[in-house]
PDB file of N, CA and C in Angstrom:
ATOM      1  N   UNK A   1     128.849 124.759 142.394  1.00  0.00           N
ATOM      2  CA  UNK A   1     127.543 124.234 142.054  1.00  0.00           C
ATOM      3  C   UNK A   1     127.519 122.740 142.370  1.00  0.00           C
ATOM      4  N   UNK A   2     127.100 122.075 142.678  1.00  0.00           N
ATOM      5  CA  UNK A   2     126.638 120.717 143.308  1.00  0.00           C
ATOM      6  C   UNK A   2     125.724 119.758 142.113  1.00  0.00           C
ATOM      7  N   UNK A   3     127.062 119.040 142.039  1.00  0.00           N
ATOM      8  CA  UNK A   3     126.770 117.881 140.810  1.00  0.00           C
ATOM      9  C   UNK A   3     126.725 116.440 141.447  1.00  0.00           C
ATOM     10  N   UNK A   4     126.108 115.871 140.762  1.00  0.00           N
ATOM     11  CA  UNK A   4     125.559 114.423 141.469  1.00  0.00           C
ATOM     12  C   UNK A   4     127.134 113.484 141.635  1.00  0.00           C
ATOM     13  N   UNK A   5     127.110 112.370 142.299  1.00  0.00           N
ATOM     14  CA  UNK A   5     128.794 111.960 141.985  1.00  0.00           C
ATOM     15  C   UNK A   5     127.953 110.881 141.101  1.00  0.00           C
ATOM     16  N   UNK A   6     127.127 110.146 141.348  1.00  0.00           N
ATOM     17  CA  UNK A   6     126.535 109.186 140.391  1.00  0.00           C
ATOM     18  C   UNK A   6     125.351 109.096 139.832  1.00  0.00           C
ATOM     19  N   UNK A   7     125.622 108.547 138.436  1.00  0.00           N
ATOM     20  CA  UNK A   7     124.095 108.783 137.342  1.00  0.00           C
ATOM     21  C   UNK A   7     122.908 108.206 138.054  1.00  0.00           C
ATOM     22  N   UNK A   8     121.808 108.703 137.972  1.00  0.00           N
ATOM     23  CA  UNK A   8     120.666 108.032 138.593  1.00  0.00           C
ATOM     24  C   UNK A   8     120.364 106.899 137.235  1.00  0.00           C
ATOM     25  N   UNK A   9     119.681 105.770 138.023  1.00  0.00           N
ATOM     26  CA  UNK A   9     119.209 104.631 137.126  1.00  0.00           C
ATOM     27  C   UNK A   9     118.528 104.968 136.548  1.00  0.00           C
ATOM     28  N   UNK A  10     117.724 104.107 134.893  1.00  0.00           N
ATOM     29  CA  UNK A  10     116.814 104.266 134.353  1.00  0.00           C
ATOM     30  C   UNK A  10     115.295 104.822 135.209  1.00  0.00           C
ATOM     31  N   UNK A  11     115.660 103.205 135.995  1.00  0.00           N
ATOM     32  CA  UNK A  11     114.580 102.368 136.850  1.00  0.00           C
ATOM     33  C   UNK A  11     114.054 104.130 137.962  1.00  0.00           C
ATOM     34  N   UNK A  12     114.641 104.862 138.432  1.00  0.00           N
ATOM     35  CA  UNK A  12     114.527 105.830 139.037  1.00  0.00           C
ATOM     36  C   UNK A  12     113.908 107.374 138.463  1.00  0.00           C
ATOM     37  N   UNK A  13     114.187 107.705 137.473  1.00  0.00           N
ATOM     38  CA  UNK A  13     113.868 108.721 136.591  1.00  0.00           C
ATOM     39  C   UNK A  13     112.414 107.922 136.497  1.00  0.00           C
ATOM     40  N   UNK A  14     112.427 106.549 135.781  1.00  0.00           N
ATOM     41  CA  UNK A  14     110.889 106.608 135.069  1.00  0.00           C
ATOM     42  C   UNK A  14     109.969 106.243 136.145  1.00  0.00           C
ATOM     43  N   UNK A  15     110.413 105.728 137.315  1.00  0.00           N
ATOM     44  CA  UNK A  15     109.367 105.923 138.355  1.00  0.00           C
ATOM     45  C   UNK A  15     109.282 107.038 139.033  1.00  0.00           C
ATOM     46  N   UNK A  16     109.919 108.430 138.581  1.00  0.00           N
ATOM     47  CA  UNK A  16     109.609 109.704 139.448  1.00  0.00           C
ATOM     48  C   UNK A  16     108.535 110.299 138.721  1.00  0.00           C
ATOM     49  N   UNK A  17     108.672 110.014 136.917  1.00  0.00           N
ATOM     50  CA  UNK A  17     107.975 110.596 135.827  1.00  0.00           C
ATOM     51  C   UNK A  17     106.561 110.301 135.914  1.00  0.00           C
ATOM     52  N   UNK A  18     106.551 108.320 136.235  1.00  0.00           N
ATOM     53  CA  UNK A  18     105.406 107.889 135.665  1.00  0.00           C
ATOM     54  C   UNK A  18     104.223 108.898 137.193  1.00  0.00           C
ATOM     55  N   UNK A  19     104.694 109.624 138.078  1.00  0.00           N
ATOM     56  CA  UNK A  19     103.874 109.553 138.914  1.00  0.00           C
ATOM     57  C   UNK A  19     102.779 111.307 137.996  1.00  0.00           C
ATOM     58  N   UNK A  20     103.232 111.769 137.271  1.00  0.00           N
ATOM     59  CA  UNK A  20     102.600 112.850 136.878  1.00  0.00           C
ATOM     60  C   UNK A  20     102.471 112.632 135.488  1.00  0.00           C
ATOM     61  N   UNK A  21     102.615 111.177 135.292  1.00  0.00           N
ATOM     62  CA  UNK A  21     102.190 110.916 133.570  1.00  0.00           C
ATOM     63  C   UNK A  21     100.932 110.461 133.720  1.00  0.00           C
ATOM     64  N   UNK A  22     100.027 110.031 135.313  1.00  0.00           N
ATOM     65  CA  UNK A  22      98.907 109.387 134.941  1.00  0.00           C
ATOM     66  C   UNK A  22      97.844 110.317 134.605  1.00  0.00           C
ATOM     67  N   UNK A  23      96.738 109.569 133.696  1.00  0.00           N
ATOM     68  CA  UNK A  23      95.661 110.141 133.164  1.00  0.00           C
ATOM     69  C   UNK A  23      94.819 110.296 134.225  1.00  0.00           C
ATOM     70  N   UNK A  24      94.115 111.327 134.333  1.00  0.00           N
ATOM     71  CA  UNK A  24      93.018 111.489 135.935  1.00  0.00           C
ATOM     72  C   UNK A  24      91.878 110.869 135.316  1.00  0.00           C
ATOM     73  N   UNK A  25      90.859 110.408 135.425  1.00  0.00           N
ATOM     74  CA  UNK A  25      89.443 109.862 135.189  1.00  0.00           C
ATOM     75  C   UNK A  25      88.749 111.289 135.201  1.00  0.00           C
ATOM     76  N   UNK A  26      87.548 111.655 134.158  1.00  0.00           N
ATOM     77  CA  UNK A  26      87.106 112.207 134.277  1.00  0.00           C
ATOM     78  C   UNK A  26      85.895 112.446 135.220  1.00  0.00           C
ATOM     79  N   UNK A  27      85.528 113.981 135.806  1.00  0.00           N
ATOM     80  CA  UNK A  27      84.803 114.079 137.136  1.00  0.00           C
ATOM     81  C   UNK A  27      83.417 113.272 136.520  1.00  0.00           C
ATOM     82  N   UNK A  28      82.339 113.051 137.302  1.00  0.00           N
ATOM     83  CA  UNK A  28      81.212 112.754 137.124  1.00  0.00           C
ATOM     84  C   UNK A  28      80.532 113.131 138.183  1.00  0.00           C
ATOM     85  N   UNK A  29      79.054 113.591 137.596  1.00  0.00           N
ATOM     86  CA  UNK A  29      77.677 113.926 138.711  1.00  0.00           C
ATOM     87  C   UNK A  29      76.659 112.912 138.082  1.00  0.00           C
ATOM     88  N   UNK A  30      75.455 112.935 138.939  1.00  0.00           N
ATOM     89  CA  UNK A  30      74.612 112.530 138.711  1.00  0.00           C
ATOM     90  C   UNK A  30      73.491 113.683 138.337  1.00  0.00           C
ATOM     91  N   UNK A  31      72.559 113.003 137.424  1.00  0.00           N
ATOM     92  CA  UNK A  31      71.294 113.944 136.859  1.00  0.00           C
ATOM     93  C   UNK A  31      69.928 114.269 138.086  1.00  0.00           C
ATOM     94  N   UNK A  32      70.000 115.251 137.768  1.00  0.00           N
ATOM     95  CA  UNK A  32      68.537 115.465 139.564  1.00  0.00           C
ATOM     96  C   UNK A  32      67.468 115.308 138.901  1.00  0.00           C
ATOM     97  N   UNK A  33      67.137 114.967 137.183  1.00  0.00           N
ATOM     98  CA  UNK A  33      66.146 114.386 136.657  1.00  0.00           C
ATOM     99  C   UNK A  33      65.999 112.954 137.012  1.00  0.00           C
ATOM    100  N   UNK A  34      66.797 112.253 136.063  1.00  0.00           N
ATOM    101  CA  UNK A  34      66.531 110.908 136.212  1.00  0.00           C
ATOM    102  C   UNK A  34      67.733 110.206 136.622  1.00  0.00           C
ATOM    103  N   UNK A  35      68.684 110.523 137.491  1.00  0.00           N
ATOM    104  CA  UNK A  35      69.446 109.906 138.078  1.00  0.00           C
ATOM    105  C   UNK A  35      71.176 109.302 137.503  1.00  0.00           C
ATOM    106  N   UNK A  36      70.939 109.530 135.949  1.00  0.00           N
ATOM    107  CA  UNK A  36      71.759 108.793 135.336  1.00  0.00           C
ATOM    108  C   UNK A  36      73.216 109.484 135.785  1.00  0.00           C
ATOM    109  N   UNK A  37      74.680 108.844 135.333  1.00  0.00           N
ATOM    110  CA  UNK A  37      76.152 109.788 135.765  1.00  0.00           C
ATOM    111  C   UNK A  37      75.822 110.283 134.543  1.00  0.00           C
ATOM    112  N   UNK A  38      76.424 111.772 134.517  1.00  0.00           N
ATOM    113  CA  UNK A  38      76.700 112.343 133.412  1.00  0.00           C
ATOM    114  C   UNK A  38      77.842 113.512 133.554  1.00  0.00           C
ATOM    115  N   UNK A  39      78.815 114.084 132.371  1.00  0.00           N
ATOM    116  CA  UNK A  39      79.690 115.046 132.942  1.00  0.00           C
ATOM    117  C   UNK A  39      79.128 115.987 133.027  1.00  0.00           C
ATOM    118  N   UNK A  40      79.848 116.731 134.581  1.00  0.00           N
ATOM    119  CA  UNK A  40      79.128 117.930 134.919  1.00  0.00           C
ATOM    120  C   UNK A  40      78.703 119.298 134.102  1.00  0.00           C
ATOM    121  N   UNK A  41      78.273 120.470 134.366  1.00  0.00           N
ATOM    122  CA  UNK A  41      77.880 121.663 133.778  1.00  0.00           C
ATOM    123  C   UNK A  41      77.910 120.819 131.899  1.00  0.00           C
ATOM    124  N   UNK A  42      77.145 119.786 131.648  1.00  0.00           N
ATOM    125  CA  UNK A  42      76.744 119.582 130.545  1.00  0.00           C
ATOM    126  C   UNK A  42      75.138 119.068 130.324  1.00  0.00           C
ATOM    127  N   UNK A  43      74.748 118.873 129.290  1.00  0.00           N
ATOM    128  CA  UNK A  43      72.918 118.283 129.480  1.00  0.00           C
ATOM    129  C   UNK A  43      73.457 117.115 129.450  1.00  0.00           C
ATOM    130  N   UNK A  44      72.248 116.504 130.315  1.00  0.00           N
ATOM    131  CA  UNK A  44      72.224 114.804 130.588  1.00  0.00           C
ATOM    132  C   UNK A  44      71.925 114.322 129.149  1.00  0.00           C
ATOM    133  N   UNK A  45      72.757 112.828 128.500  1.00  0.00           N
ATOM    134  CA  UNK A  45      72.271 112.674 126.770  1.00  0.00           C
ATOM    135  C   UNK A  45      71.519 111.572 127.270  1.00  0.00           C
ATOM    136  N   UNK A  46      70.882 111.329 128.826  1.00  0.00           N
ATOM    137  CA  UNK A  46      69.520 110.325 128.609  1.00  0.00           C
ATOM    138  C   UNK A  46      68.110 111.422 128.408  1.00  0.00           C
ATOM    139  N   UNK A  47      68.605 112.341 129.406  1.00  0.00           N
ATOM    140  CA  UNK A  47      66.608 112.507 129.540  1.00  0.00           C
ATOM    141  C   UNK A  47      67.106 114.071 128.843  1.00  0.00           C
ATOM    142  N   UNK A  48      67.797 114.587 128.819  1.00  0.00           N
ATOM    143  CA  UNK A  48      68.150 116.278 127.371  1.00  0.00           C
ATOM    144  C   UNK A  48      67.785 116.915 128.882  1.00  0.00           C
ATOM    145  N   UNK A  49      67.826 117.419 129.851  1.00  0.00           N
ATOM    146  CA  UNK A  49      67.746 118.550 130.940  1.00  0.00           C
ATOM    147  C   UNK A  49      69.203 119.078 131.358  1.00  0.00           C
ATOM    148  N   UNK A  50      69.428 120.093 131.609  1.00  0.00           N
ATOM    149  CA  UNK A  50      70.291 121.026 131.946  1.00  0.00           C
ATOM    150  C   UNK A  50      69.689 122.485 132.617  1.00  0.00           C
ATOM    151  N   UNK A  51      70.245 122.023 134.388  1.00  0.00           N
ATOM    152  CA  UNK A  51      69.802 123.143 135.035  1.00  0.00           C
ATOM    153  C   UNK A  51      68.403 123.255 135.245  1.00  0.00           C
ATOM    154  N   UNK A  52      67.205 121.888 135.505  1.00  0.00           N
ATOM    155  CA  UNK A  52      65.977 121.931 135.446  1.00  0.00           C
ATOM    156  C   UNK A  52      65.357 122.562 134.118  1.00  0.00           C
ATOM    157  N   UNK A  53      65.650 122.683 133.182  1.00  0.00           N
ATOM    158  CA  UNK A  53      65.025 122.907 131.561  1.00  0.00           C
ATOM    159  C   UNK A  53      65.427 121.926 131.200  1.00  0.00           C
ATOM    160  N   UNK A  54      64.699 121.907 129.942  1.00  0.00           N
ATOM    161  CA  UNK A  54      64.956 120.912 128.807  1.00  0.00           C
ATOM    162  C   UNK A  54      65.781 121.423 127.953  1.00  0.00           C
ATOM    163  N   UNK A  55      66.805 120.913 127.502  1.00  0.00           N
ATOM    164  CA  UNK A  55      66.886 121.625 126.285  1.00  0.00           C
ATOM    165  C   UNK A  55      67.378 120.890 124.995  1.00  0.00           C
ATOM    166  N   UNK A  56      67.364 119.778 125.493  1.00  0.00           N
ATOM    167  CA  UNK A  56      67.320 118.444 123.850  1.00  0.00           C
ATOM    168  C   UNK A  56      65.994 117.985 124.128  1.00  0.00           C
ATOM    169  N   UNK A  57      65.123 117.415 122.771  1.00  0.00           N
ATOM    170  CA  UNK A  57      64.153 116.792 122.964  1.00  0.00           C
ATOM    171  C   UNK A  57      64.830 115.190 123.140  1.00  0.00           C
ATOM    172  N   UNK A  58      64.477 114.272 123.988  1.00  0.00           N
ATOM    173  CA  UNK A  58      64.696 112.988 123.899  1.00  0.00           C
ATOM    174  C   UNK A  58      62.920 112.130 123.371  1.00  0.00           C
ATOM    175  N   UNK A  59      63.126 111.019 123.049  1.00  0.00           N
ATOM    176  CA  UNK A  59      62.069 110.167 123.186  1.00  0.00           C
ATOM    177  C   UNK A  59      61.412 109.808 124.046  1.00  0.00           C
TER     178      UNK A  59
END
């Protein structure tokens, strides 16, 4: 079986790790009402539409 002859550095492990420790940003669309970003397959919380209906009342 095939063993390393020398320990890998700290410095090496935590830069292989940090590459699948980062946080992704969440996706964003825009509203085909009024334009605002909002997250996708959810109602827009400016103008309440989802899927051309309304379905929050806003002001």
């Amino acid at each position: 079986m095939a063993v390393p002859k020398q320990r890998k550095g700290r410095m090496s492990t935590r830069a292989r790790r940090s590459a699948n420790d980062r946080i992704a940003a969440p996706s964003r669309s825009i509203c085909p009402q009024c334009g605002e970003v909002k997250l996708p397959h959810r109602v827009c919380p400016n103008c309440g539409y989802y899927k051309d209906r309304e379905v929050l009342e806003t002001e």
